[in-house]
C-alpha atoms as a PDB file:
ATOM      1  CA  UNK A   1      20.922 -31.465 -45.885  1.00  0.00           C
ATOM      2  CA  UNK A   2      21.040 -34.900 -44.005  1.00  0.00           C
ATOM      3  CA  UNK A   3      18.731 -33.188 -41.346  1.00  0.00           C
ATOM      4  CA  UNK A   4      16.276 -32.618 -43.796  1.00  0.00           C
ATOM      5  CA  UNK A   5      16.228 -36.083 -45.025  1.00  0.00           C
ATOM      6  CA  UNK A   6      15.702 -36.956 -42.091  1.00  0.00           C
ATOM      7  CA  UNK A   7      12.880 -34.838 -41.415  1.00  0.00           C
ATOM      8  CA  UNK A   8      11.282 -35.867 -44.460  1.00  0.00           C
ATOM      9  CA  UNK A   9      11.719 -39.399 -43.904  1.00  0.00           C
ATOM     10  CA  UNK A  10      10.127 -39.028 -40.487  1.00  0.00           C
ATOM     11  CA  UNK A  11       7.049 -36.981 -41.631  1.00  0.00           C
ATOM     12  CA  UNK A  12       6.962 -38.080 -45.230  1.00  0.00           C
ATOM     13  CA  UNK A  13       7.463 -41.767 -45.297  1.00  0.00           C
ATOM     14  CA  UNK A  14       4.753 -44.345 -44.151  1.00  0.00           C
ATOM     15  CA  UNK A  15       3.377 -47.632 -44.391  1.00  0.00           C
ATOM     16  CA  UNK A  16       0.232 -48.665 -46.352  1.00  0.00           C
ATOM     17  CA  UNK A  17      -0.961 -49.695 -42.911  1.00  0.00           C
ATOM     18  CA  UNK A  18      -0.956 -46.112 -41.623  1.00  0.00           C
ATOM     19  CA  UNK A  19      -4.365 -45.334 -43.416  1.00  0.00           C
ATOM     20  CA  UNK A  20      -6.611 -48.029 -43.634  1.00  0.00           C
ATOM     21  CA  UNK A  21      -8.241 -48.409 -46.461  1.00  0.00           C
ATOM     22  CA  UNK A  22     -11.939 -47.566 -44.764  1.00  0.00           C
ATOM     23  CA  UNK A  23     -10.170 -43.718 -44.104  1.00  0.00           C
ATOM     24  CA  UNK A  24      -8.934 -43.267 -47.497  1.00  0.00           C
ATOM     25  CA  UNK A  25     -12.810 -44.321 -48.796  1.00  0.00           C
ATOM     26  CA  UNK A  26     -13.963 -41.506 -46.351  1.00  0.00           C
ATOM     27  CA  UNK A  27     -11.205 -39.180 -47.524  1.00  0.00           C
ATOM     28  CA  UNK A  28     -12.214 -39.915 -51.423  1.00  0.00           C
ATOM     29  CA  UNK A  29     -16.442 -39.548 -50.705  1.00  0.00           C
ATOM     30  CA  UNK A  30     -15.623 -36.066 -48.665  1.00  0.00           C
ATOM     31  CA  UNK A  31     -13.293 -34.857 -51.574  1.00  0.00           C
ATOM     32  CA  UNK A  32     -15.128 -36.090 -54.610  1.00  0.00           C
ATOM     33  CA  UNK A  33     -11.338 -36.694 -56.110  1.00  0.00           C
ATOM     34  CA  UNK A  34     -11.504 -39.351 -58.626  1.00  0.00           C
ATOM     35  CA  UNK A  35      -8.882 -42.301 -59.729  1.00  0.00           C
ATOM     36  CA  UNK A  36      -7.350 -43.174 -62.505  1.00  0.00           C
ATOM     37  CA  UNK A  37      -4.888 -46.189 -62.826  1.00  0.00           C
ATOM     38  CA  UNK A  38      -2.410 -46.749 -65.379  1.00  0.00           C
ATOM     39  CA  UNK A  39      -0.765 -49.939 -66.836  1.00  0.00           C
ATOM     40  CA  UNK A  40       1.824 -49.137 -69.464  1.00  0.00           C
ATOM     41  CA  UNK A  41       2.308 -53.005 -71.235  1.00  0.00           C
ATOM     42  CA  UNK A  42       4.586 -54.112 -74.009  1.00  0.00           C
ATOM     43  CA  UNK A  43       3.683 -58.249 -74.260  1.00  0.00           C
ATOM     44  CA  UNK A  44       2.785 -58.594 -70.777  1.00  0.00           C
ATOM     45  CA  UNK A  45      -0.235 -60.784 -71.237  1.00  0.00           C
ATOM     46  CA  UNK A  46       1.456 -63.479 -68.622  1.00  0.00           C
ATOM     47  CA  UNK A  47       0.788 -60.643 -65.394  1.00  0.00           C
ATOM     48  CA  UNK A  48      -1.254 -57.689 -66.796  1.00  0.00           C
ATOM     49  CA  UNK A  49      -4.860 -59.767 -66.454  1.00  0.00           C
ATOM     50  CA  UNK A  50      -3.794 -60.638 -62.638  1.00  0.00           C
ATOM     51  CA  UNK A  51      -2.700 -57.237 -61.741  1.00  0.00           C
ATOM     52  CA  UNK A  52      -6.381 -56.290 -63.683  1.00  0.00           C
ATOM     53  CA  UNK A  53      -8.246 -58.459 -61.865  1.00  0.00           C
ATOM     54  CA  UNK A  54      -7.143 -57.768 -58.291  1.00  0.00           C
ATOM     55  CA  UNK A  55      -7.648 -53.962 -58.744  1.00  0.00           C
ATOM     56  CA  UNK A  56     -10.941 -54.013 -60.328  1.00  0.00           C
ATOM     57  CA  UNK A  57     -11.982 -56.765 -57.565  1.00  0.00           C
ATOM     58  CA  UNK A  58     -10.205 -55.230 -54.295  1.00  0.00           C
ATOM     59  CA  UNK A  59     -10.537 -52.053 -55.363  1.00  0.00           C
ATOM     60  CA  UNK A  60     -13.756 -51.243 -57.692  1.00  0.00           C
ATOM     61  CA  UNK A  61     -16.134 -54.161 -56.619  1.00  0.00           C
ATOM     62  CA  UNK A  62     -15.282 -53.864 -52.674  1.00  0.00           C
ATOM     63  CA  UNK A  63     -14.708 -50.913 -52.451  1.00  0.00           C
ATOM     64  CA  UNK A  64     -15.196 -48.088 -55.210  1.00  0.00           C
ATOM     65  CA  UNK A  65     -11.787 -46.147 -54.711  1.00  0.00           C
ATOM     66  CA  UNK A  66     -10.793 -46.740 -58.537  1.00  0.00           C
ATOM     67  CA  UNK A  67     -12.458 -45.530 -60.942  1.00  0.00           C
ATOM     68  CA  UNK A  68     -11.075 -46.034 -63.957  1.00  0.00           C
ATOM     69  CA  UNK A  69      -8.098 -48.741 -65.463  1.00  0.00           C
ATOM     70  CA  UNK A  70      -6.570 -48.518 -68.521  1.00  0.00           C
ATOM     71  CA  UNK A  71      -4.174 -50.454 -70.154  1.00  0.00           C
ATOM     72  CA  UNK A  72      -1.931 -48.664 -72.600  1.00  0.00           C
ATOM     73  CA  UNK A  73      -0.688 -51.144 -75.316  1.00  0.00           C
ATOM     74  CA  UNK A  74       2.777 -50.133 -75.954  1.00  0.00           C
ATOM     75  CA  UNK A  75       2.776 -51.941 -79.700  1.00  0.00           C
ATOM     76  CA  UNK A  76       2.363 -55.823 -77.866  1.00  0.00           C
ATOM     77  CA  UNK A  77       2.648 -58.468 -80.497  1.00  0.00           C
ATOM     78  CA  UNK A  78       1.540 -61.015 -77.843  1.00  0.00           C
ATOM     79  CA  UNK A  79      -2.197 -61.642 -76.300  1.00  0.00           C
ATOM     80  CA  UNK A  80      -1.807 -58.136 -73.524  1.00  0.00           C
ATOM     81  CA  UNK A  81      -4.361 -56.443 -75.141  1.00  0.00           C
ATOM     82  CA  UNK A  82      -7.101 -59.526 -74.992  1.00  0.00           C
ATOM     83  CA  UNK A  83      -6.084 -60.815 -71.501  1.00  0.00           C
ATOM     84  CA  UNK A  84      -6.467 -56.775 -70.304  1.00  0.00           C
ATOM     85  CA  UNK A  85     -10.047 -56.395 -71.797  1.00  0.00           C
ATOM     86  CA  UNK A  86     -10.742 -59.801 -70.925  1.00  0.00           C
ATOM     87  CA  UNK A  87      -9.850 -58.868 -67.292  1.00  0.00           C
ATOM     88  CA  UNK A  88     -11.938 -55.788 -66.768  1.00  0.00           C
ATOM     89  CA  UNK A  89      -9.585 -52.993 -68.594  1.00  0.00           C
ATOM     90  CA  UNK A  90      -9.781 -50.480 -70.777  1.00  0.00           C
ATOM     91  CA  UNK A  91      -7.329 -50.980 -73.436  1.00  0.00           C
ATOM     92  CA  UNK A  92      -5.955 -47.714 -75.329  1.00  0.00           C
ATOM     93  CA  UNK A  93      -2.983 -48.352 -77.986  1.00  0.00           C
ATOM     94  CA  UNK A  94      -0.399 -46.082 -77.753  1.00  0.00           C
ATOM     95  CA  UNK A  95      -0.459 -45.032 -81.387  1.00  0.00           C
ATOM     96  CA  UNK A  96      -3.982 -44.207 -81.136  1.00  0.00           C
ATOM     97  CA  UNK A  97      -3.347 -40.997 -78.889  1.00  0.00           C
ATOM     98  CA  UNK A  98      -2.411 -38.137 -80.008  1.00  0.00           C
ATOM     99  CA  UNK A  99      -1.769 -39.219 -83.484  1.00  0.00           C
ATOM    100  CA  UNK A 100      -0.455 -36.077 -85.048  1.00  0.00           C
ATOM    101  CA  UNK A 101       2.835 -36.446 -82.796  1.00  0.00           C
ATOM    102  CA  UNK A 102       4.200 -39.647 -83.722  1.00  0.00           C
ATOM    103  CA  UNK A 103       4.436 -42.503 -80.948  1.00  0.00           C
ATOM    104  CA  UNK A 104       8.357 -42.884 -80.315  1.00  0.00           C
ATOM    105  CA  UNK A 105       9.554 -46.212 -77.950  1.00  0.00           C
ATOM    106  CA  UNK A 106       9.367 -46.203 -74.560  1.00  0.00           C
ATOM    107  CA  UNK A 107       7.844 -45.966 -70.741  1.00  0.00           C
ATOM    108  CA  UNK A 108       7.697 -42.389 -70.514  1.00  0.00           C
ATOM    109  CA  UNK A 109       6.306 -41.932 -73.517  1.00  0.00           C
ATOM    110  CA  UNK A 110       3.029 -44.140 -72.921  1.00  0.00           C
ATOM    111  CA  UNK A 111       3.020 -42.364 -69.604  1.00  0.00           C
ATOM    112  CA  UNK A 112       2.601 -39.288 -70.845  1.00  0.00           C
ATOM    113  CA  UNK A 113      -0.061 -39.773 -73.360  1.00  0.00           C
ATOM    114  CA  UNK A 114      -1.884 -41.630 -70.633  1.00  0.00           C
ATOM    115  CA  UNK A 115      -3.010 -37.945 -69.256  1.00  0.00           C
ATOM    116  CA  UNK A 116      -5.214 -37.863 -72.845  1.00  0.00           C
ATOM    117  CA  UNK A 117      -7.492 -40.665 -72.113  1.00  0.00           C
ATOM    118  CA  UNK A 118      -8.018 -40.588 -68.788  1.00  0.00           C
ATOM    119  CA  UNK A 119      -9.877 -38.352 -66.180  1.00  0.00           C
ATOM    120  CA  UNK A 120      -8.745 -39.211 -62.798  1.00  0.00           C
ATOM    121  CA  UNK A 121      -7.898 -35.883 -60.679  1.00  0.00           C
ATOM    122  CA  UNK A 122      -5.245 -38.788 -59.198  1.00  0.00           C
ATOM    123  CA  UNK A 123      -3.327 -40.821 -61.546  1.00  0.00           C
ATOM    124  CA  UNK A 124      -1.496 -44.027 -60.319  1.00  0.00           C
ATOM    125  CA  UNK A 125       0.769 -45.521 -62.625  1.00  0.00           C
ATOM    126  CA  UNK A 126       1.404 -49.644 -61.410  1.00  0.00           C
ATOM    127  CA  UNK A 127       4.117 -51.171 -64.308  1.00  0.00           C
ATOM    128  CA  UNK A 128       1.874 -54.415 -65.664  1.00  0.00           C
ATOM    129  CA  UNK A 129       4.884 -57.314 -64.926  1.00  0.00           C
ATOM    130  CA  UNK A 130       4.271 -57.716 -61.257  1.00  0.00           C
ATOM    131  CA  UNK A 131       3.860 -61.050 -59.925  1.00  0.00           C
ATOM    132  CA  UNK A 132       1.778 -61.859 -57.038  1.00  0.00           C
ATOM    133  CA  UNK A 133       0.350 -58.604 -57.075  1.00  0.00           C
ATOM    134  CA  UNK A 134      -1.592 -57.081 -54.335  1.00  0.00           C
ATOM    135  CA  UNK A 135      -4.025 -53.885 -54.106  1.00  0.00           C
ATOM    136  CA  UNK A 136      -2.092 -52.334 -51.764  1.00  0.00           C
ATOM    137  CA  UNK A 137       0.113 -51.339 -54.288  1.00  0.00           C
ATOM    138  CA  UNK A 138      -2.796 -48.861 -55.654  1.00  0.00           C
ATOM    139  CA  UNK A 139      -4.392 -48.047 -52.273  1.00  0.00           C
ATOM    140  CA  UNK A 140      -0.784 -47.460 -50.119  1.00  0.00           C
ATOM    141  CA  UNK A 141       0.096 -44.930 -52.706  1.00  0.00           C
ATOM    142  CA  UNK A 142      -2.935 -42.818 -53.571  1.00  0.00           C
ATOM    143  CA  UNK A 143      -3.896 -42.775 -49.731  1.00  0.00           C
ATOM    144  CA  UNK A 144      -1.783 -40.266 -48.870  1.00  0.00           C
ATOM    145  CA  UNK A 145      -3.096 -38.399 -52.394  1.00  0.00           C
ATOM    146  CA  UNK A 146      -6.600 -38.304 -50.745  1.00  0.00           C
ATOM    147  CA  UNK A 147      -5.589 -38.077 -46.839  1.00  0.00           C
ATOM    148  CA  UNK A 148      -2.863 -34.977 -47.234  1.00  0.00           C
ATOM    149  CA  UNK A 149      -3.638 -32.658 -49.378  1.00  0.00           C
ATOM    150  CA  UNK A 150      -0.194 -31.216 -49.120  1.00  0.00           C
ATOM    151  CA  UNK A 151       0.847 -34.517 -50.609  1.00  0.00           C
ATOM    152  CA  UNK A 152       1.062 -34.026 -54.683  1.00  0.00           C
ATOM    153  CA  UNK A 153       3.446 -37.161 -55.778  1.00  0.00           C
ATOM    154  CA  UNK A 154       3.687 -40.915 -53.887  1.00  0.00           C
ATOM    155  CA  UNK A 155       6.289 -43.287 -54.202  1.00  0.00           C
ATOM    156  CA  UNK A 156       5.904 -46.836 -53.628  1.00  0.00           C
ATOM    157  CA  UNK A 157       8.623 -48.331 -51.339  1.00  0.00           C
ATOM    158  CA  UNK A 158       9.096 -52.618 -51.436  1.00  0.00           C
ATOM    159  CA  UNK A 159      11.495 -54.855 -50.969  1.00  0.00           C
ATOM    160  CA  UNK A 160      13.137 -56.484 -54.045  1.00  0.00           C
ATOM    161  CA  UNK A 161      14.121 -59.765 -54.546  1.00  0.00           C
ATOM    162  CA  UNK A 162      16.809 -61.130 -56.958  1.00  0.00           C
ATOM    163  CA  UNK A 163      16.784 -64.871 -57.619  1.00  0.00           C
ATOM    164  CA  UNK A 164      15.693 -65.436 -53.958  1.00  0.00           C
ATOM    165  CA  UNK A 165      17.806 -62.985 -52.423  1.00  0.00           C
ATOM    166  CA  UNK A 166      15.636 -60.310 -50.348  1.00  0.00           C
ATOM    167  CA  UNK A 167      17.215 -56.585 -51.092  1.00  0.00           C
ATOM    168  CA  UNK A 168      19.131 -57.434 -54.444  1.00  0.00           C
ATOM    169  CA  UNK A 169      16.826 -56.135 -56.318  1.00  0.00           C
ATOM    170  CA  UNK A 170      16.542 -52.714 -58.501  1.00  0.00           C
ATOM    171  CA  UNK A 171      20.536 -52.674 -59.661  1.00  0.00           C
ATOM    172  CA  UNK A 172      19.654 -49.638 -61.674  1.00  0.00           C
ATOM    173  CA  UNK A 173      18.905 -48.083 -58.529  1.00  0.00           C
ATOM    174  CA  UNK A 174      21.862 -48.478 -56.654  1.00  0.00           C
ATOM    175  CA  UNK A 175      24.636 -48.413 -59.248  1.00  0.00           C
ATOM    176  CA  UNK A 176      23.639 -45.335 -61.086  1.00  0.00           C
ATOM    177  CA  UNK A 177      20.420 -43.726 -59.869  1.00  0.00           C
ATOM    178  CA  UNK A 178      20.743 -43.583 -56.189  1.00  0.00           C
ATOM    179  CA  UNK A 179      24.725 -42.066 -56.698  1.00  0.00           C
ATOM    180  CA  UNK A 180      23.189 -39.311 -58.970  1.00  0.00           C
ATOM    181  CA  UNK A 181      20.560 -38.174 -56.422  1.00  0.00           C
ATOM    182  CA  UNK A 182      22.833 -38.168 -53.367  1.00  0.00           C
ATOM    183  CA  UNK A 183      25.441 -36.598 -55.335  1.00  0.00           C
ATOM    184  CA  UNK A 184      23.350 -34.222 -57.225  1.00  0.00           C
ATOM    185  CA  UNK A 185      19.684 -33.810 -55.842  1.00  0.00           C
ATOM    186  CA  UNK A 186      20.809 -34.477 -51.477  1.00  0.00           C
ATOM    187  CA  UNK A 187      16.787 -33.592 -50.445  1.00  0.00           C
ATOM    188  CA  UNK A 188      15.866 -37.270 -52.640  1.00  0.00           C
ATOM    189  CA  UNK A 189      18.257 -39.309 -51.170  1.00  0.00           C
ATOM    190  CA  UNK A 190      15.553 -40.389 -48.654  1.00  0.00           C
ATOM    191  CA  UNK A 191      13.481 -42.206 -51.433  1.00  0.00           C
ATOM    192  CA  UNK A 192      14.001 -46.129 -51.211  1.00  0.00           C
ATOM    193  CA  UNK A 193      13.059 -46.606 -54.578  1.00  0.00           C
ATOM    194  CA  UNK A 194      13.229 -43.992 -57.033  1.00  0.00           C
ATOM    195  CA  UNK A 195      13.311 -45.707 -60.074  1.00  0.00           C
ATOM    196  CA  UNK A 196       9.896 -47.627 -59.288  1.00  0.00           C
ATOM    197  CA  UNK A 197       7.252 -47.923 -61.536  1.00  0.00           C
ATOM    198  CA  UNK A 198       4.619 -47.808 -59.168  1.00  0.00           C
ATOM    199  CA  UNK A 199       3.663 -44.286 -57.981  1.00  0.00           C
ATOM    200  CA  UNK A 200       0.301 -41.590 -58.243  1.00  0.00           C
ATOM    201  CA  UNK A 201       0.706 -38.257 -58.540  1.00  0.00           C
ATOM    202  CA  UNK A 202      -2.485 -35.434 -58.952  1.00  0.00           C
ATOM    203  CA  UNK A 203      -2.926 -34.282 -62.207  1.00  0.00           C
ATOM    204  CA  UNK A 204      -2.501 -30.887 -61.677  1.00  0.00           C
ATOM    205  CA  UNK A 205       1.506 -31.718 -61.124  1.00  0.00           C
ATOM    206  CA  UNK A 206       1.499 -34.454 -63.812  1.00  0.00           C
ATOM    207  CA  UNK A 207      -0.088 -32.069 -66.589  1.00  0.00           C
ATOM    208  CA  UNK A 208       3.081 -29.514 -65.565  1.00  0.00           C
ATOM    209  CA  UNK A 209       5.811 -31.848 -65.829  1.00  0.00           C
ATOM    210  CA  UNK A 210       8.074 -32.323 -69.327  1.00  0.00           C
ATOM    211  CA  UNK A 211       8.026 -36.977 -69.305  1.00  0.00           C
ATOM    212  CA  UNK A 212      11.326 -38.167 -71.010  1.00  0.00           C
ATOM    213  CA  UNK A 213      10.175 -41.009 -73.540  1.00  0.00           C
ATOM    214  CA  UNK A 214      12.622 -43.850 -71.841  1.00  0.00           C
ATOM    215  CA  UNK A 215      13.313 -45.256 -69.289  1.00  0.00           C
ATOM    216  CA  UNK A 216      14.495 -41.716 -67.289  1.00  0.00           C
ATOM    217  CA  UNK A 217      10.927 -40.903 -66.875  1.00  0.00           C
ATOM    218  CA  UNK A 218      11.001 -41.573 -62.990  1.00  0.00           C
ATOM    219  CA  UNK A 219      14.025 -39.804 -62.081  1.00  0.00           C
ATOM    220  CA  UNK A 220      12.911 -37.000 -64.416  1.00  0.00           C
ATOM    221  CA  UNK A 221       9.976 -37.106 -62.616  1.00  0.00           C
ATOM    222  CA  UNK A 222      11.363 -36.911 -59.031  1.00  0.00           C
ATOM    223  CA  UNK A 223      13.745 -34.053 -59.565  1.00  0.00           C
ATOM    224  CA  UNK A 224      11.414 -31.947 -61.782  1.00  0.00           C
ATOM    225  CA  UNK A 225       8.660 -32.021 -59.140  1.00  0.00           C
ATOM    226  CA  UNK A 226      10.754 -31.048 -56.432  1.00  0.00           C
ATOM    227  CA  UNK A 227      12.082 -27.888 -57.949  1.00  0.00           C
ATOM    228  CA  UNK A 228       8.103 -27.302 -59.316  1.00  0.00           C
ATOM    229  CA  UNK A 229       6.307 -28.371 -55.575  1.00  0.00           C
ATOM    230  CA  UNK A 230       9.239 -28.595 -52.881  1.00  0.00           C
ATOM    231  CA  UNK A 231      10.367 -31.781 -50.923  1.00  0.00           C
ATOM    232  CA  UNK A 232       7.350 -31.930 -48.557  1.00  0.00           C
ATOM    233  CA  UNK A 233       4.922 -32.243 -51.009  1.00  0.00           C
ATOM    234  CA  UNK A 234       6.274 -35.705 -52.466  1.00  0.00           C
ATOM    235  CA  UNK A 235       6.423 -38.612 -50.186  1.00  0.00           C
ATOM    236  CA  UNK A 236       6.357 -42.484 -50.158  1.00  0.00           C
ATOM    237  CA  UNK A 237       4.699 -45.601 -48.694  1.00  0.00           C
ATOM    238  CA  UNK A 238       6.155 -49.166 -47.989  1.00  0.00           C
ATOM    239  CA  UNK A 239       3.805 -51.698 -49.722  1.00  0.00           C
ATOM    240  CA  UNK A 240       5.577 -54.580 -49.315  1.00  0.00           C
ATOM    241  CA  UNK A 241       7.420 -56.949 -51.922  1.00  0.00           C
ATOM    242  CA  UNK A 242       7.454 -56.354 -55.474  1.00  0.00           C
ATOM    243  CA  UNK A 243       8.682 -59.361 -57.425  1.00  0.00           C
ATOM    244  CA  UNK A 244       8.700 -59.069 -61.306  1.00  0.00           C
ATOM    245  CA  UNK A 245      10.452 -59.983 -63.977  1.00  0.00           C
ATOM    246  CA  UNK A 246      14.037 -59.056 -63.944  1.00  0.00           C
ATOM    247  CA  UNK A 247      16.242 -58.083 -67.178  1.00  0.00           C
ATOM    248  CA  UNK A 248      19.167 -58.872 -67.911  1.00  0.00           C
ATOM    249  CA  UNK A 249      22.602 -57.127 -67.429  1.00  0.00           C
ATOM    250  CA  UNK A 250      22.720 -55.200 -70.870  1.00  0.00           C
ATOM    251  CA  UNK A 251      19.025 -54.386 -70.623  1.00  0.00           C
ATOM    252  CA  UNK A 252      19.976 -52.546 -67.299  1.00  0.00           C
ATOM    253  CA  UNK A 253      23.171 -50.746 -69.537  1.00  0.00           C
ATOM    254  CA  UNK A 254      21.096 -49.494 -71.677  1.00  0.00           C
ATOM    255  CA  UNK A 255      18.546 -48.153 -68.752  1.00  0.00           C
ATOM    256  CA  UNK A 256      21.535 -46.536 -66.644  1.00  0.00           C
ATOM    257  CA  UNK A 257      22.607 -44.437 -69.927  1.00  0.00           C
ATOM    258  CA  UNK A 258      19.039 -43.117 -70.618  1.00  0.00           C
ATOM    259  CA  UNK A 259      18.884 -42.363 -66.912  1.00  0.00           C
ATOM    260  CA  UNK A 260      22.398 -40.379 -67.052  1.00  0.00           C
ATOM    261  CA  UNK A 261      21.320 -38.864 -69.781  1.00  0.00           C
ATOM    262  CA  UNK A 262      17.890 -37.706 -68.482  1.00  0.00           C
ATOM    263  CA  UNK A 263      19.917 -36.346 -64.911  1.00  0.00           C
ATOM    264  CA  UNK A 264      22.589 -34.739 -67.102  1.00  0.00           C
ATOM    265  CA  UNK A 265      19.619 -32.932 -69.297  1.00  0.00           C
ATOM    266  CA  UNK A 266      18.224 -31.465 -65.495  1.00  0.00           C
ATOM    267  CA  UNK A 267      21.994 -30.779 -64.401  1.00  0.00           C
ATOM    268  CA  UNK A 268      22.881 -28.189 -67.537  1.00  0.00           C
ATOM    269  CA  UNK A 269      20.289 -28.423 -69.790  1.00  0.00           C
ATOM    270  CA  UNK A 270      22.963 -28.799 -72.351  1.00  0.00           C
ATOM    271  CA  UNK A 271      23.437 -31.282 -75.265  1.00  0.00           C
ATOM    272  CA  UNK A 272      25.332 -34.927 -75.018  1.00  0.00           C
ATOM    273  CA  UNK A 273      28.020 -35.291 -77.120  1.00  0.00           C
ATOM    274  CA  UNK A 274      27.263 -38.489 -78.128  1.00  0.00           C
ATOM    275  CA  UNK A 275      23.833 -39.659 -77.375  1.00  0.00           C
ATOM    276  CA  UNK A 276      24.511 -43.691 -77.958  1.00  0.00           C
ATOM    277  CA  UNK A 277      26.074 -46.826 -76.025  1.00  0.00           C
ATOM    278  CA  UNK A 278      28.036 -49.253 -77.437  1.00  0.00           C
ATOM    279  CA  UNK A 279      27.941 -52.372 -75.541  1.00  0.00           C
ATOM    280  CA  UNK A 280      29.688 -55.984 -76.624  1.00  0.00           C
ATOM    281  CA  UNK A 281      28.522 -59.633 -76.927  1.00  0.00           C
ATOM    282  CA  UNK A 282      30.671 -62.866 -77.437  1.00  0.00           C
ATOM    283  CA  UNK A 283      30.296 -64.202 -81.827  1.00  0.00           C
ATOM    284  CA  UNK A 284      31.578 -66.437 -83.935  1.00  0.00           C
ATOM    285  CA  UNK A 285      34.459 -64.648 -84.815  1.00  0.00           C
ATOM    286  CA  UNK A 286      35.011 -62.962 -80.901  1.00  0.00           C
ATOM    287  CA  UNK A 287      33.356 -59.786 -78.968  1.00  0.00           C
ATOM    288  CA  UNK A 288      31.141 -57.592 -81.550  1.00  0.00           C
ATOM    289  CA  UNK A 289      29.733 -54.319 -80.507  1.00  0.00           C
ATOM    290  CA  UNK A 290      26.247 -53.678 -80.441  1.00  0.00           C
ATOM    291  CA  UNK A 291      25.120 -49.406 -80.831  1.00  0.00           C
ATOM    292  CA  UNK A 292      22.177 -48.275 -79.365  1.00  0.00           C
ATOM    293  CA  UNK A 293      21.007 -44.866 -79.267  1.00  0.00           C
ATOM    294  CA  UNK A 294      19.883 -43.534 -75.979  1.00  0.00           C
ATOM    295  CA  UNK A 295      16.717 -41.480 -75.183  1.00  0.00           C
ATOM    296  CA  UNK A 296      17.314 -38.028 -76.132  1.00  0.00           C
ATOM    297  CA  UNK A 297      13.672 -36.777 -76.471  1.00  0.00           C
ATOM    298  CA  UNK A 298      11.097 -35.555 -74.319  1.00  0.00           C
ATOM    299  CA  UNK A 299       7.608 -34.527 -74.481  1.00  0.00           C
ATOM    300  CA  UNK A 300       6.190 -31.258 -73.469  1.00  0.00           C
ATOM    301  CA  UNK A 301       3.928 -30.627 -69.942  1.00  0.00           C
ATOM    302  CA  UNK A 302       0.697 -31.706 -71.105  1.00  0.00           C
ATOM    303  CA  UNK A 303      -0.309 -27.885 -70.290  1.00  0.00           C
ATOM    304  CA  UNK A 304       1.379 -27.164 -73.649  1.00  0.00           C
ATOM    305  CA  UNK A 305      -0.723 -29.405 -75.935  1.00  0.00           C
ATOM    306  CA  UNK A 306      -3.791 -27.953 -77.662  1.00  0.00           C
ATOM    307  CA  UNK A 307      -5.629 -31.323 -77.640  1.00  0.00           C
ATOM    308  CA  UNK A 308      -4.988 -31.818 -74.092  1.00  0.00           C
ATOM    309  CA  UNK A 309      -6.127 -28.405 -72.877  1.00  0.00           C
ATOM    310  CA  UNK A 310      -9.351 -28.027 -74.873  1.00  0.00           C
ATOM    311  CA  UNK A 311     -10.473 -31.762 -73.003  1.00  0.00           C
ATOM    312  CA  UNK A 312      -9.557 -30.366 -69.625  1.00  0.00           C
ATOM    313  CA  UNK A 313     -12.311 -27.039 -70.618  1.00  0.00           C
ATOM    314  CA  UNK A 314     -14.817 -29.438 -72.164  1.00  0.00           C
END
């Protein structure tokens, strides 16, 4: 297994560098493939117009390799929606898609309803909290996308900085995630950063894939497509730094369970015993627990859904 890991990181693992950006253009006219980019937000309006901006300049003025962005509003009670149309998006609220399934919390879930209001044959999802954001991020992972078309899912690679520290970054990653694949799933142990929200995939895999709701949507992701397309048809790209905003300790408790739980799910396909995490914080009157349920849904492939399939024969 190691030797395959190895052969996959040295066939399946470049740099955003490796195709310039005037090769993927010529790649995209000779194709016809078309791009869609994602921006799941919940109150984000302090990065998402940035991150907006930079695409739609870099990427749509310069160069036309995106066509479409769209901002899905997760419920924001802050200014994301405004700043994101203000900026160039299209905004879509979450509970505005597919409204006879009701909208339930969380990343995966505005993920997958994504597919229903947009067209691009390659989807690239980009989380909307980055800081200093560049275009790379877009064109390093749909490159490959339009360059290879063994290629069906991209992962972006980065470094990730913690307070200033280069590499302590993505705790999720390495305390629970990373453990489970090696452990569990040995051909992804070559993937730098599996948990990260920046990746594109074509649509024909995304529309075939069940999306946990939470926050186990990416690992979900990873291990589903490799038993549906095979290691060599996933791969990632370096594209840099990614610095965002960080949460804190019990945040990343309650993202570890939902990403045991979504692993577990793929490992037996059984039921948890107790789908919740009790974590504590210091009162008045000493430590009191704190309940929280943990992701136990997910939705359908997209191949399932009526709505879905009759827009795809329109």
């Amino acid at each position: 297994m190691l030797n395959e890991v190895e052969r996959w990181l040295a066939t399946r693992s470049w740099s955003a560098s490796d195709r310039p950006l005037h090769r993927i253009m010529a790649a995209k006219r000779s194709t016809g493939r078309t791009v869609s980019v994602v921006l799941p937000a919940l109150n984000e309006e302090e990065t998402v117009g940035d991150i907006v901006a930079v695409i739609r300049h870099d990427l749509m003025q310069q160069v036309p390799l995106v066509d479409e962005i769209v901002v899905v509003d997760s419920g924001s009670t802050d200014r994301t929606s405004e700043v994101a149309t203000a900026a160039g998006a299209r905004v879509v609220h979450r509970d505005d898609i597919l409204p006879r399934i009701p909208a339930v919390p969380g990343k995966g879930e505005v993920l997958w309803r994504s597919l229903l209001v947009t067209s691009g044959d390659i989807v690239c999802f980009i989380d909307a909290d980055l800081k200093e954001f560049s275009s790379d991020f877009v064109a390093g992972i749909v490159g490959p996308l339009l360059t290879d078309p063994e290629v069906d899912l991209v992962k972006g690679m980065y470094d990730r900085p913690l307070g200033g520290a280069a590499g302590q970054g993505g705790r999720v990653t390495e305390l629970m995630a990373r453990p489970l694949l090696n452990m569990h799933w040995p051909q992804l142990a070559g993937f730098v950063q599996p948990l990260g929200g920046e990746y594109a995939a074509r649509r024909s895999l995304l529309e075939q894939l069940p999306f946990p709701v939470g926050y186990g949507v990416e690992l979900g992701m990873l291990v589903d497509a490799l038993h549906l397309v095979g290691l060599d048809a996933l791969a990632q790209v370096d594209v840099g730094v990614r610095k965002h905003r960080h949460q804190d300790g019990q945040a990343l408790g309650r993202m570890s369970a939902a990403i045991y739980r979504t692993a577990q799910l793929r490992l037996a396909r059984g039921h948890m015993i107790r789908p919740a995490l009790t974590q504590f914080e210091r009162g008045r009157d000493g430590f009191e627990p704190r309940t929280y349920s943990v992701d136990t849904e997910e939705r359908p492939p997209m191949t399932e859904i009526p709505e879905y399939m009759k827009r795809r024969a329109a």
